[in-house]
Every structure is written in C-alpha cells, then in structure tokens.
PDB file of N, CA and C in Angstrom:
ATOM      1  N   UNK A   1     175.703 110.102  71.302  1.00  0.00           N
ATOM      2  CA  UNK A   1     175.168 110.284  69.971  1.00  0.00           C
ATOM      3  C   UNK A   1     173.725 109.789  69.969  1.00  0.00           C
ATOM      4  N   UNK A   2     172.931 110.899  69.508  1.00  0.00           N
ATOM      5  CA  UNK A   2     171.748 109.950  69.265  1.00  0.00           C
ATOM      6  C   UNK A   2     170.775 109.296  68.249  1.00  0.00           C
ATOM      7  N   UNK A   3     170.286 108.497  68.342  1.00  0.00           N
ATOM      8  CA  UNK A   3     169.575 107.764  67.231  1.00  0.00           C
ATOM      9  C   UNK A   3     168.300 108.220  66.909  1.00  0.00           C
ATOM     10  N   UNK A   4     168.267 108.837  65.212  1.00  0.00           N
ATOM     11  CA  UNK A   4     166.978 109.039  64.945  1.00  0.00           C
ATOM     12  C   UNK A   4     166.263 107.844  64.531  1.00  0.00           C
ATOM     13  N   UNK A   5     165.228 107.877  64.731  1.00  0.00           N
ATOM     14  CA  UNK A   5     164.058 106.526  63.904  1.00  0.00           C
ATOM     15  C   UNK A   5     163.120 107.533  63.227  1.00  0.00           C
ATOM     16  N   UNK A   6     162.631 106.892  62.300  1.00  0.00           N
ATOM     17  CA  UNK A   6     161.640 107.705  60.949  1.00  0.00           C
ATOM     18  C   UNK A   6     160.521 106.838  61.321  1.00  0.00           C
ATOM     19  N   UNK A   7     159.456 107.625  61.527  1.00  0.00           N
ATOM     20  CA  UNK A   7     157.828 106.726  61.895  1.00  0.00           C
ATOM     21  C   UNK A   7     157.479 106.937  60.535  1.00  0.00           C
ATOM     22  N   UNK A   8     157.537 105.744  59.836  1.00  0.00           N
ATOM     23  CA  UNK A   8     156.881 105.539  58.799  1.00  0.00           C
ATOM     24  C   UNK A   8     155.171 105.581  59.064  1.00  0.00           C
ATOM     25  N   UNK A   9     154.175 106.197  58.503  1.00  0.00           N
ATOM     26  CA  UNK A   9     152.745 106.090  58.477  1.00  0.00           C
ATOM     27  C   UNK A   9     152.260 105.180  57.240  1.00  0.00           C
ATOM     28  N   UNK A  10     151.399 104.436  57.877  1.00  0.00           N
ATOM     29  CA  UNK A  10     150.672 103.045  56.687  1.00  0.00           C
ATOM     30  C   UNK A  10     149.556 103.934  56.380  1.00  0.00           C
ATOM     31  N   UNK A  11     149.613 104.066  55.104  1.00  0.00           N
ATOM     32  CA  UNK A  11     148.271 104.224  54.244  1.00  0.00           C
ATOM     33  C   UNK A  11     147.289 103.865  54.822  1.00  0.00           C
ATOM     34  N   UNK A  12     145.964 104.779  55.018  1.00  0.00           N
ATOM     35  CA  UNK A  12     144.806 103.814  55.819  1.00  0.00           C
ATOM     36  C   UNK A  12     144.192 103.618  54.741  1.00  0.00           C
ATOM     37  N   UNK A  13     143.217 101.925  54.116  1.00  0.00           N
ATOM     38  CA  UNK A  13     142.341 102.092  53.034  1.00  0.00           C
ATOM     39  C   UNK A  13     141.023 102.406  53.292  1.00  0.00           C
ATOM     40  N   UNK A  14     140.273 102.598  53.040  1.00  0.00           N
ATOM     41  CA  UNK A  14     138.862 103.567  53.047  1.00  0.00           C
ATOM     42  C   UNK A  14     137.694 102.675  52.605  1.00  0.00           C
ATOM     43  N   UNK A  15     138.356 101.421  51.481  1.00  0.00           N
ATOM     44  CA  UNK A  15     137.337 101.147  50.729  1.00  0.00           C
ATOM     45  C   UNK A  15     137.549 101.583  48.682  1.00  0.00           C
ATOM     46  N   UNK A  16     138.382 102.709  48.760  1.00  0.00           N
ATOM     47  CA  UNK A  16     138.472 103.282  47.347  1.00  0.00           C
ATOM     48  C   UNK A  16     140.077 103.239  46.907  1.00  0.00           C
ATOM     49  N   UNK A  17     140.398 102.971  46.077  1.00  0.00           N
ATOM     50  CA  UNK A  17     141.536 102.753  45.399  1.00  0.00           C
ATOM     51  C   UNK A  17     142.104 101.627  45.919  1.00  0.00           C
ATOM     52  N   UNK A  18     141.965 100.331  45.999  1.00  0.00           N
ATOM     53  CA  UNK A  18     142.448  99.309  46.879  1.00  0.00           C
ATOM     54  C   UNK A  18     143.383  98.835  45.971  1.00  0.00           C
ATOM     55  N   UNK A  19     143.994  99.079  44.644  1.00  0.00           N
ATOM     56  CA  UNK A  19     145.422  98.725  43.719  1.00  0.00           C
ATOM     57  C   UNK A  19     146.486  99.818  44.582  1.00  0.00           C
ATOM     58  N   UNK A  20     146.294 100.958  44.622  1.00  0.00           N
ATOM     59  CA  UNK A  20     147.434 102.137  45.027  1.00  0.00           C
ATOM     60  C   UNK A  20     147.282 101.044  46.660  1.00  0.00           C
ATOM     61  N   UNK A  21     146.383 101.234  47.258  1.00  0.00           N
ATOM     62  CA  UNK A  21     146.817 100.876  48.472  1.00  0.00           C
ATOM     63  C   UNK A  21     147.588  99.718  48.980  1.00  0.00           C
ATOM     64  N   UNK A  22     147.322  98.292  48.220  1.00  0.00           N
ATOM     65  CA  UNK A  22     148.116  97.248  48.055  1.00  0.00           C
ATOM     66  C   UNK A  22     149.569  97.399  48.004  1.00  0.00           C
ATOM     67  N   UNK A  23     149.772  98.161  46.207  1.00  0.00           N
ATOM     68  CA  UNK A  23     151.312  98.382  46.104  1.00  0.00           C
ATOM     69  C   UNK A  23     151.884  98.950  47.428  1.00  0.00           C
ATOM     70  N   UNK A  24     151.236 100.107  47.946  1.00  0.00           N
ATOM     71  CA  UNK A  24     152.052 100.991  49.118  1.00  0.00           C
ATOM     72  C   UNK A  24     152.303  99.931  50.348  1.00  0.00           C
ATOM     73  N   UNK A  25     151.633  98.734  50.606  1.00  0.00           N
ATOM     74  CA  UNK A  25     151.524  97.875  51.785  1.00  0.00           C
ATOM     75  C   UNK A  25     152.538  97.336  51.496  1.00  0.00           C
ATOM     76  N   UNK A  26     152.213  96.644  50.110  1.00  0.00           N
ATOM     77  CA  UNK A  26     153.346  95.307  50.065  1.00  0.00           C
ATOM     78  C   UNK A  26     154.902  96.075  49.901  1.00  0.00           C
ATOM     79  N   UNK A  27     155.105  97.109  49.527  1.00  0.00           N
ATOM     80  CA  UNK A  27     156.297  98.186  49.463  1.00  0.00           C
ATOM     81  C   UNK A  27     156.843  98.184  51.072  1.00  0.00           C
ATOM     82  N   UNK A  28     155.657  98.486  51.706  1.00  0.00           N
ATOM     83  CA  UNK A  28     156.201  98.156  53.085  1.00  0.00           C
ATOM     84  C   UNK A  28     156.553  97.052  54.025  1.00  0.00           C
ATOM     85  N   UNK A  29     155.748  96.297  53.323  1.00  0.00           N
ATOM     86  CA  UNK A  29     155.789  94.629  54.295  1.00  0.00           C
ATOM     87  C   UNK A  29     157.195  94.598  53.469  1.00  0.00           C
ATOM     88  N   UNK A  30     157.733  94.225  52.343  1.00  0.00           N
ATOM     89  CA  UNK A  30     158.784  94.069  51.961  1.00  0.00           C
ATOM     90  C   UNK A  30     160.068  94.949  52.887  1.00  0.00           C
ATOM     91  N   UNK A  31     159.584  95.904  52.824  1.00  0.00           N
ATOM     92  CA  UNK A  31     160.700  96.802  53.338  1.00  0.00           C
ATOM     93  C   UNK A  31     161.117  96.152  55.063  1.00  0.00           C
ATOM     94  N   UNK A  32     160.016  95.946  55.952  1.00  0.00           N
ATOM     95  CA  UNK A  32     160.057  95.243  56.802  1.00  0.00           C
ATOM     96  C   UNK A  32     160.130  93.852  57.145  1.00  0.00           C
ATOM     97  N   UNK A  33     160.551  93.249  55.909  1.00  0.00           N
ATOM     98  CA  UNK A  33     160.877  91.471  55.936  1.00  0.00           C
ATOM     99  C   UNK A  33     159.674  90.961  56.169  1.00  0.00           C
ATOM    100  N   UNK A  34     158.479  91.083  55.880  1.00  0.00           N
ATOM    101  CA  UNK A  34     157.373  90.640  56.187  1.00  0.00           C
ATOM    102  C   UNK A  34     156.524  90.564  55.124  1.00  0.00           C
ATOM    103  N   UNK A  35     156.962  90.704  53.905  1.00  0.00           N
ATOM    104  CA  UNK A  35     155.983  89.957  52.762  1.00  0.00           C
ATOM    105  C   UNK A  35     155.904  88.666  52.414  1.00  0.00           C
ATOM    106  N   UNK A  36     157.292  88.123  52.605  1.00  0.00           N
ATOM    107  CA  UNK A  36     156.941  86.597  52.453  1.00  0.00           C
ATOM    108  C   UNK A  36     155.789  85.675  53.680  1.00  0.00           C
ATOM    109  N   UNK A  37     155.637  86.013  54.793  1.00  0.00           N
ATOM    110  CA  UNK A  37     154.707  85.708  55.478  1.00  0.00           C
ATOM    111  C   UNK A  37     153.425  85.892  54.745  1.00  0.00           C
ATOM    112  N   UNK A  38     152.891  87.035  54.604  1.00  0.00           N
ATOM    113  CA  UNK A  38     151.651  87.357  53.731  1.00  0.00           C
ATOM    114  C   UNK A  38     151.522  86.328  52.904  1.00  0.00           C
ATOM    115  N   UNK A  39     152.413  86.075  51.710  1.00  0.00           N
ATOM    116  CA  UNK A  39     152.170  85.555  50.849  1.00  0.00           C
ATOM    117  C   UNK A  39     151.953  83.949  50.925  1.00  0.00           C
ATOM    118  N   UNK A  40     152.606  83.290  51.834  1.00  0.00           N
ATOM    119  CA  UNK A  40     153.438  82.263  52.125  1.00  0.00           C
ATOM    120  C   UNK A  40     152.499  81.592  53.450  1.00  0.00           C
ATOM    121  N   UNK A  41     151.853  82.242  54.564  1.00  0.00           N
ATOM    122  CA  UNK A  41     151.787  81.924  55.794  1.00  0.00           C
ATOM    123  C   UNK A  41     152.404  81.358  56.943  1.00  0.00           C
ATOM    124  N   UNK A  42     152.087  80.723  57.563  1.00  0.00           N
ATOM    125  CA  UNK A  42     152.956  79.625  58.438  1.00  0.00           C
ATOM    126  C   UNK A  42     151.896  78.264  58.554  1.00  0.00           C
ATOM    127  N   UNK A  43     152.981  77.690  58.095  1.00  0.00           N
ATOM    128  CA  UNK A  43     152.766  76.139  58.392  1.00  0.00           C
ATOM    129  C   UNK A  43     153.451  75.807  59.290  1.00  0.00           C
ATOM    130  N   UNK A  44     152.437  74.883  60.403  1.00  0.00           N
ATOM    131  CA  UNK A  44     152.370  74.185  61.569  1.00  0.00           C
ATOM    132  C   UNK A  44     153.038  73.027  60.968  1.00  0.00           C
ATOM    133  N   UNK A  45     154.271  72.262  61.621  1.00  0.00           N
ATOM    134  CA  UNK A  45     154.834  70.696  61.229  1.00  0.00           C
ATOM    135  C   UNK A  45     153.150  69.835  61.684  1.00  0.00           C
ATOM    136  N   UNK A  46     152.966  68.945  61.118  1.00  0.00           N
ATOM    137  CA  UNK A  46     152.135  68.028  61.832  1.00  0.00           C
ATOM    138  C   UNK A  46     151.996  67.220  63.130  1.00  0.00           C
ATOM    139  N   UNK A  47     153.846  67.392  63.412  1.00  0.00           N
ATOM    140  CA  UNK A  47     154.074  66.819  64.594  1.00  0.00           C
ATOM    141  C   UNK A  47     155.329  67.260  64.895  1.00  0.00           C
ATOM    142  N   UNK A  48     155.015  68.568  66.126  1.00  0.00           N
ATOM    143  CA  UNK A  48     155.976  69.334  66.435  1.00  0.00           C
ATOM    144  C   UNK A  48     156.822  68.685  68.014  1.00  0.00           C
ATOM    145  N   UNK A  49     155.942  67.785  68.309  1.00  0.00           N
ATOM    146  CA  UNK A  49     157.197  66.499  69.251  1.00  0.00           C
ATOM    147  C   UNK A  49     158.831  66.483  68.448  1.00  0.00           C
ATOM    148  N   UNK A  50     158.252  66.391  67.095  1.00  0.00           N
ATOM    149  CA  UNK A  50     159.787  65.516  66.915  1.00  0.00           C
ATOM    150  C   UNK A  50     160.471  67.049  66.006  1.00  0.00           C
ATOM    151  N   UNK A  51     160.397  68.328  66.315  1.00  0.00           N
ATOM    152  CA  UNK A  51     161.276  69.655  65.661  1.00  0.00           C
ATOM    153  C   UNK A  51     162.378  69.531  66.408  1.00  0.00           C
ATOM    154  N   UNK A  52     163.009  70.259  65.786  1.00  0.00           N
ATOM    155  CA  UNK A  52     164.545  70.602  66.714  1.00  0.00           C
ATOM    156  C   UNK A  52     164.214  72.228  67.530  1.00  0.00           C
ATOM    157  N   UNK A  53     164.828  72.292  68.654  1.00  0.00           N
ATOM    158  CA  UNK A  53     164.572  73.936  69.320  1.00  0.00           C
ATOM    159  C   UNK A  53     165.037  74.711  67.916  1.00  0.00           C
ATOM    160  N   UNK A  54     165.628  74.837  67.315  1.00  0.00           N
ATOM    161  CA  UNK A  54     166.107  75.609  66.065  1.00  0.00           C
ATOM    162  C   UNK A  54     164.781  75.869  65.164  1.00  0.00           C
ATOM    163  N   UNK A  55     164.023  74.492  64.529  1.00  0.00           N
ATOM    164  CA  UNK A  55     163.216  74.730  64.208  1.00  0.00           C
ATOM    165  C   UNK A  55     161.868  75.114  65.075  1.00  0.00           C
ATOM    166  N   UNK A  56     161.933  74.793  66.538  1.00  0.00           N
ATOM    167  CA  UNK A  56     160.684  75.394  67.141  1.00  0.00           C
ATOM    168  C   UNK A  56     161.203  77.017  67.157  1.00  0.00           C
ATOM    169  N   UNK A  57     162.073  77.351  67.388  1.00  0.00           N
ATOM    170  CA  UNK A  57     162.365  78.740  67.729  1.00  0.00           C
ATOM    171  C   UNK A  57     162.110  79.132  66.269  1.00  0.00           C
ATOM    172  N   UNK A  58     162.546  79.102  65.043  1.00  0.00           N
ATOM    173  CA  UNK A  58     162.117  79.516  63.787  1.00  0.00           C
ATOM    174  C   UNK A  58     160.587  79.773  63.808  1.00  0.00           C
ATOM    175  N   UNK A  59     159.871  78.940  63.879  1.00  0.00           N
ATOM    176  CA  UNK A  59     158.290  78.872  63.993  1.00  0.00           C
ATOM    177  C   UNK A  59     157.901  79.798  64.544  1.00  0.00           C
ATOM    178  N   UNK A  60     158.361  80.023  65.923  1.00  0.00           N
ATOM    179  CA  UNK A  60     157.676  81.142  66.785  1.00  0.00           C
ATOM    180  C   UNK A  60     158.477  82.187  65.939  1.00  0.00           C
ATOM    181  N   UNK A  61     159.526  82.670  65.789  1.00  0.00           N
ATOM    182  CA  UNK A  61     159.719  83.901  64.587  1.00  0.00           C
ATOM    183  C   UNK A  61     158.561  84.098  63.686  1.00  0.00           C
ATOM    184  N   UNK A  62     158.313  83.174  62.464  1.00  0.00           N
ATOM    185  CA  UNK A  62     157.306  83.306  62.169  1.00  0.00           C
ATOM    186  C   UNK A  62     156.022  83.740  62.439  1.00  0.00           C
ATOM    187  N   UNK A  63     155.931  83.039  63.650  1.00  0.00           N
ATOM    188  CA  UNK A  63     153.895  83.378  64.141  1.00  0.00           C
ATOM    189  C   UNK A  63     154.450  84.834  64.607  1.00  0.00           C
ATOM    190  N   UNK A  64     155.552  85.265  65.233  1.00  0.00           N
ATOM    191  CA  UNK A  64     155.327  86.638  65.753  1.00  0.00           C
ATOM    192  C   UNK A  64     155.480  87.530  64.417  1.00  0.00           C
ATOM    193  N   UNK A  65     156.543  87.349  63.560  1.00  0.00           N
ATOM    194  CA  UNK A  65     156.141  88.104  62.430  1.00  0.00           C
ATOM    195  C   UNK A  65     154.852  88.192  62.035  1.00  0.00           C
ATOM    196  N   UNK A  66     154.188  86.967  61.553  1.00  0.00           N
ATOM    197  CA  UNK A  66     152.456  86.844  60.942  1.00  0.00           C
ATOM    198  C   UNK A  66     152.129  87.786  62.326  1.00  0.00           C
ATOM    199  N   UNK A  67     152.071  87.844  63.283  1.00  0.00           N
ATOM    200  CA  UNK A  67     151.379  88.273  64.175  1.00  0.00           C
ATOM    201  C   UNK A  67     151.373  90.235  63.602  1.00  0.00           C
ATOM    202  N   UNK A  68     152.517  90.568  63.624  1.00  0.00           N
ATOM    203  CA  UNK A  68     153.073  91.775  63.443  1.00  0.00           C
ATOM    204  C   UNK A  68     152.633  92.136  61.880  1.00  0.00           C
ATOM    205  N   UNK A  69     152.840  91.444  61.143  1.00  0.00           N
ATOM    206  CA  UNK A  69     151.502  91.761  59.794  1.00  0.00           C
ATOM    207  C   UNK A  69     150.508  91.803  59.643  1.00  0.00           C
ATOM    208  N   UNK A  70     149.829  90.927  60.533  1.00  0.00           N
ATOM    209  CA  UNK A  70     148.094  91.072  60.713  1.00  0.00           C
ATOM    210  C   UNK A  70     147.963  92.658  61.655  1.00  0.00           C
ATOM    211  N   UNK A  71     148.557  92.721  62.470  1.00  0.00           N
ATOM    212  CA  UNK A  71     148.360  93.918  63.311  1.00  0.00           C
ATOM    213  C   UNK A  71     148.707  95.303  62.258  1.00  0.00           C
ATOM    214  N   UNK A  72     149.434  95.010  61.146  1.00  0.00           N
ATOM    215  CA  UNK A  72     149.494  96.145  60.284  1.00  0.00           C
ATOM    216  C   UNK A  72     148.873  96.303  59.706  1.00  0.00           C
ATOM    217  N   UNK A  73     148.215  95.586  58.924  1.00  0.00           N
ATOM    218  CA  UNK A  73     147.100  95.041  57.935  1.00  0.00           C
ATOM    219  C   UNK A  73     145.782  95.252  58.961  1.00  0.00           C
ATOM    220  N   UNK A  74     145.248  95.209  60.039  1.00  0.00           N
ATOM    221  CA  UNK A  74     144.042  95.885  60.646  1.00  0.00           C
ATOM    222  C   UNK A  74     144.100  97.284  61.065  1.00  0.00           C
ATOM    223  N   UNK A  75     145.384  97.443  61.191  1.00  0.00           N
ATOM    224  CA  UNK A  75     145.340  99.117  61.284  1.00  0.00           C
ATOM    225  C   UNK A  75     145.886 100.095  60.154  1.00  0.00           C
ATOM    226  N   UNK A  76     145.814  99.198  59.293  1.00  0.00           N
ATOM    227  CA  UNK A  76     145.731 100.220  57.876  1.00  0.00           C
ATOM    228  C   UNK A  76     144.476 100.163  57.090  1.00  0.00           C
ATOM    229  N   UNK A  77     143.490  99.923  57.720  1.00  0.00           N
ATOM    230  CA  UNK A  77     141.863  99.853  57.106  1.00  0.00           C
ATOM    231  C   UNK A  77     141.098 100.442  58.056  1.00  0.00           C
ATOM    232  N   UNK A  78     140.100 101.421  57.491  1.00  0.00           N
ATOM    233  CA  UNK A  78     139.041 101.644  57.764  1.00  0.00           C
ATOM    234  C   UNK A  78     138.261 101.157  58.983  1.00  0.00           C
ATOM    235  N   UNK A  79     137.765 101.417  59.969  1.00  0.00           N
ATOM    236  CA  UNK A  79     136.735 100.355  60.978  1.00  0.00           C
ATOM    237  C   UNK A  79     135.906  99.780  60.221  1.00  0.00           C
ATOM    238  N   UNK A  80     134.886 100.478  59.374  1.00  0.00           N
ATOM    239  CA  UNK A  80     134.150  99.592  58.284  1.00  0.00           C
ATOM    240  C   UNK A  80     134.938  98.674  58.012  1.00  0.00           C
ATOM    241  N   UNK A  81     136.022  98.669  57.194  1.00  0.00           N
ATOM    242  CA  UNK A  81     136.404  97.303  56.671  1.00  0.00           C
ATOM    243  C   UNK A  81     137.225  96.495  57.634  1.00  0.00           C
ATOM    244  N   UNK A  82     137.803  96.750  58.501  1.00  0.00           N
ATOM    245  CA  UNK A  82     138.470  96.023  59.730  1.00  0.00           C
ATOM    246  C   UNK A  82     136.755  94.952  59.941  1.00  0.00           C
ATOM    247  N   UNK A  83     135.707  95.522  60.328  1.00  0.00           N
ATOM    248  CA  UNK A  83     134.878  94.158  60.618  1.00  0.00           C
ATOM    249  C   UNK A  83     134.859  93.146  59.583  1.00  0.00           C
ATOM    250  N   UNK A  84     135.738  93.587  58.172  1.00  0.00           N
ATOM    251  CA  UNK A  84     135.234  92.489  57.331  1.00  0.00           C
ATOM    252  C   UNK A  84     136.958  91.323  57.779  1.00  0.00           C
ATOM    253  N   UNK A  85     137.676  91.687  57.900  1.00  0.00           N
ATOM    254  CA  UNK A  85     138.398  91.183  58.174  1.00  0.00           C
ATOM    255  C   UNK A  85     139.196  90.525  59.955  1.00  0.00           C
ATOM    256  N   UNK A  86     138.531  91.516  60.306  1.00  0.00           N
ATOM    257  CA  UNK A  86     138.711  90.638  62.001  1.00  0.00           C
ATOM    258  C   UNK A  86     138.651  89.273  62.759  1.00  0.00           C
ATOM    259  N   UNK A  87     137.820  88.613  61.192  1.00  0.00           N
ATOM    260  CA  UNK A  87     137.642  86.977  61.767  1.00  0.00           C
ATOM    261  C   UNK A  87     139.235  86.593  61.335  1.00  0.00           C
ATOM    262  N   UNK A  88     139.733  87.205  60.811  1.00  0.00           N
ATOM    263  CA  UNK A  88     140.868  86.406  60.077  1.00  0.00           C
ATOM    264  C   UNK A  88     142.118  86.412  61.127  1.00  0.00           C
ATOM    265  N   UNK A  89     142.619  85.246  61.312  1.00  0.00           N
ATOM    266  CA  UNK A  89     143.682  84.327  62.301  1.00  0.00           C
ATOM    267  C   UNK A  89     145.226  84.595  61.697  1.00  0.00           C
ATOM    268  N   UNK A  90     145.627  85.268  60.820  1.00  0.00           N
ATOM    269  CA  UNK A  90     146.729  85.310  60.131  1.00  0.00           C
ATOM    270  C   UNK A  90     146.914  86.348  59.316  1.00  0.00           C
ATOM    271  N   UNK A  91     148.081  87.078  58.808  1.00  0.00           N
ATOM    272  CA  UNK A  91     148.172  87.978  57.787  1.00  0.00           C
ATOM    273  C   UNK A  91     147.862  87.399  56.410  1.00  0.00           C
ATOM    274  N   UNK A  92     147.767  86.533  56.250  1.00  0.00           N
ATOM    275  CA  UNK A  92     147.803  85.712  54.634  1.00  0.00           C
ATOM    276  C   UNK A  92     146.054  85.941  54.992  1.00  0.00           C
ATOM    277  N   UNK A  93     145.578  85.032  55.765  1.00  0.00           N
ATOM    278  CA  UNK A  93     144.098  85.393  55.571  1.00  0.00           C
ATOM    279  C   UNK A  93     143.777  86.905  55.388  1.00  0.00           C
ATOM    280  N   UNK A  94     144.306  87.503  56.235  1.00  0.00           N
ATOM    281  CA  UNK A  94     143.376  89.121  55.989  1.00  0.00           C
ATOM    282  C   UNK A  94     143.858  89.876  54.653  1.00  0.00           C
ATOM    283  N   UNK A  95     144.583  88.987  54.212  1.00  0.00           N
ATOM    284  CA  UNK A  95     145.320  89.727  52.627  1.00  0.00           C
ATOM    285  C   UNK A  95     144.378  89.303  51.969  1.00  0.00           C
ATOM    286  N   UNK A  96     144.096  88.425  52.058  1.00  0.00           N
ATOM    287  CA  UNK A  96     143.261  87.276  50.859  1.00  0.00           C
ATOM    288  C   UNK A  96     141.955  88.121  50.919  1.00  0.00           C
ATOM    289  N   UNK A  97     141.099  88.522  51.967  1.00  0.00           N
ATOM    290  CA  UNK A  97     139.723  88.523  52.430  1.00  0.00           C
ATOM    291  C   UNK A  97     140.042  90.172  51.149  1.00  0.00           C
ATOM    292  N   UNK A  98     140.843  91.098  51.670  1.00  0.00           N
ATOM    293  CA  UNK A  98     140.556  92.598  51.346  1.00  0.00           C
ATOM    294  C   UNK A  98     140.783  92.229  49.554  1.00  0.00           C
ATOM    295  N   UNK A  99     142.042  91.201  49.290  1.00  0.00           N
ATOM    296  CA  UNK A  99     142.212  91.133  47.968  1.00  0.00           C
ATOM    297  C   UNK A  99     141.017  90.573  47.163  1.00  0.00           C
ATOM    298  N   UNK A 100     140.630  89.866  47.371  1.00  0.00           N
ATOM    299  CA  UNK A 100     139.152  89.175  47.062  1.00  0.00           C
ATOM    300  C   UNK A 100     138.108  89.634  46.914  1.00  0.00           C
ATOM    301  N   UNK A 101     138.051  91.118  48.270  1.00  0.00           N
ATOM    302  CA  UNK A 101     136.717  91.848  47.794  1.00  0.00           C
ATOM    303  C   UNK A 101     137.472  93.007  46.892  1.00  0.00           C
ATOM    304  N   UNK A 102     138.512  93.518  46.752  1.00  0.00           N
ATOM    305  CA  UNK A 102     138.441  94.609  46.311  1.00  0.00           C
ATOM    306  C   UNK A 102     139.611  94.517  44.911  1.00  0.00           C
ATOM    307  N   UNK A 103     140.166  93.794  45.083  1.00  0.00           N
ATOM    308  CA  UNK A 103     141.505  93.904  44.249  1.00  0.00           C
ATOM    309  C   UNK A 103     140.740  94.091  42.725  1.00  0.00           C
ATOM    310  N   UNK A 104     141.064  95.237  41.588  1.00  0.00           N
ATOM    311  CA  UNK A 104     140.866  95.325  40.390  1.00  0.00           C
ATOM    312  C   UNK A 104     139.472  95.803  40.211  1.00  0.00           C
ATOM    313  N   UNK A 105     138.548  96.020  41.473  1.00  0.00           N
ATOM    314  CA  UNK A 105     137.628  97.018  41.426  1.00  0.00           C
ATOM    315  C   UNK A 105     137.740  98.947  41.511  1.00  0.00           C
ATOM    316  N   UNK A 106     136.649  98.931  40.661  1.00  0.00           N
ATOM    317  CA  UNK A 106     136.871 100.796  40.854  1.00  0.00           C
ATOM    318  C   UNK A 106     136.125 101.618  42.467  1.00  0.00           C
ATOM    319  N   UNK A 107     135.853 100.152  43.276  1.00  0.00           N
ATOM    320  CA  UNK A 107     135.341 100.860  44.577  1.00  0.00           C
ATOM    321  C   UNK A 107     136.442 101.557  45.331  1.00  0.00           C
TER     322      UNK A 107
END
C-alpha cells in the first residue's frame, strides 16, 4: 500500500500584505506543532550540569523544532527581506524582526 504525502507550499511574502501572510504562516506553524516555539522561544536552564537526560533531550526537541521554524520563516520571504532577517538566531527573533517592520502596515 502506498503512502501519499501532500507538499504543502508556504506563502512567499514579497514585502505587501504582511496581515494575510502572517495568518497563512501561523495557520501553518500551528498545523505543524510549531507555533508555540515562535511565540514562546527556547530557554536555555542557566545551569544545564544539573538537567535530567529527559529534560536535556526535551531541549534539543526544542532547538531542532526552533531550528525547523526559522528555516520556514526564511524561506517564505522574499531575498530582499530574508537580508533583513538573517541576523536572527531563532524563529521567535525572525517573527519579531518581519512583525515589527511590517505588521498593520499597507506595504
């Protein structure tokens, strides 16, 4: 028997309509268990000597999720706007940077 998979395509943003493009992202990060990262980030313990493997293994879930949202979030923008966001180390940062310049503008 074989298994279909559906390639979902991410909205690319341009720069113009950055409300439609948001909703359609976060529709998807949700759909893929990956909005609470965005929103949320990852916090580092202060002193990861004393975690349990449970909680180190949780953590690295995390950073690879954040990892796997930032990589969605640069390839659903523009090259123009990918340089505005490329310094950014995390999906929560590169949310923040595009929401900040654009969110509730008519650019």
């Amino acid at each position: 028997m074989s298994s279909l998979t559906k390639q979902i395509s991410v909205p690319i943003f341009s720069g113009q309509n950055y409300d439609y493009w948001a909703i359609k992202m976060k529709t998807y990060f949700q759909s893929q268990k990956l909005w609470e990262i965005i929103e949320e980030g990852v916090t580092l313990p202060e002193d990861s000597s004393t975690s349990s493997s449970a909680e180190k293994g949780k953590l690295e879930n995390k950073k690879a999720k954040d990892s796997e949202a930032l990589y969605y979030i640069q390839t659903a923008v523009a090259d123009h706007i990918f340089l505005r966001i490329s310094v950014a180390t995390s999906a929560k940062e590169a949310w923040s940077i595009l929401q900040k310049e654009y969110q509730g503008s008519a650019k």
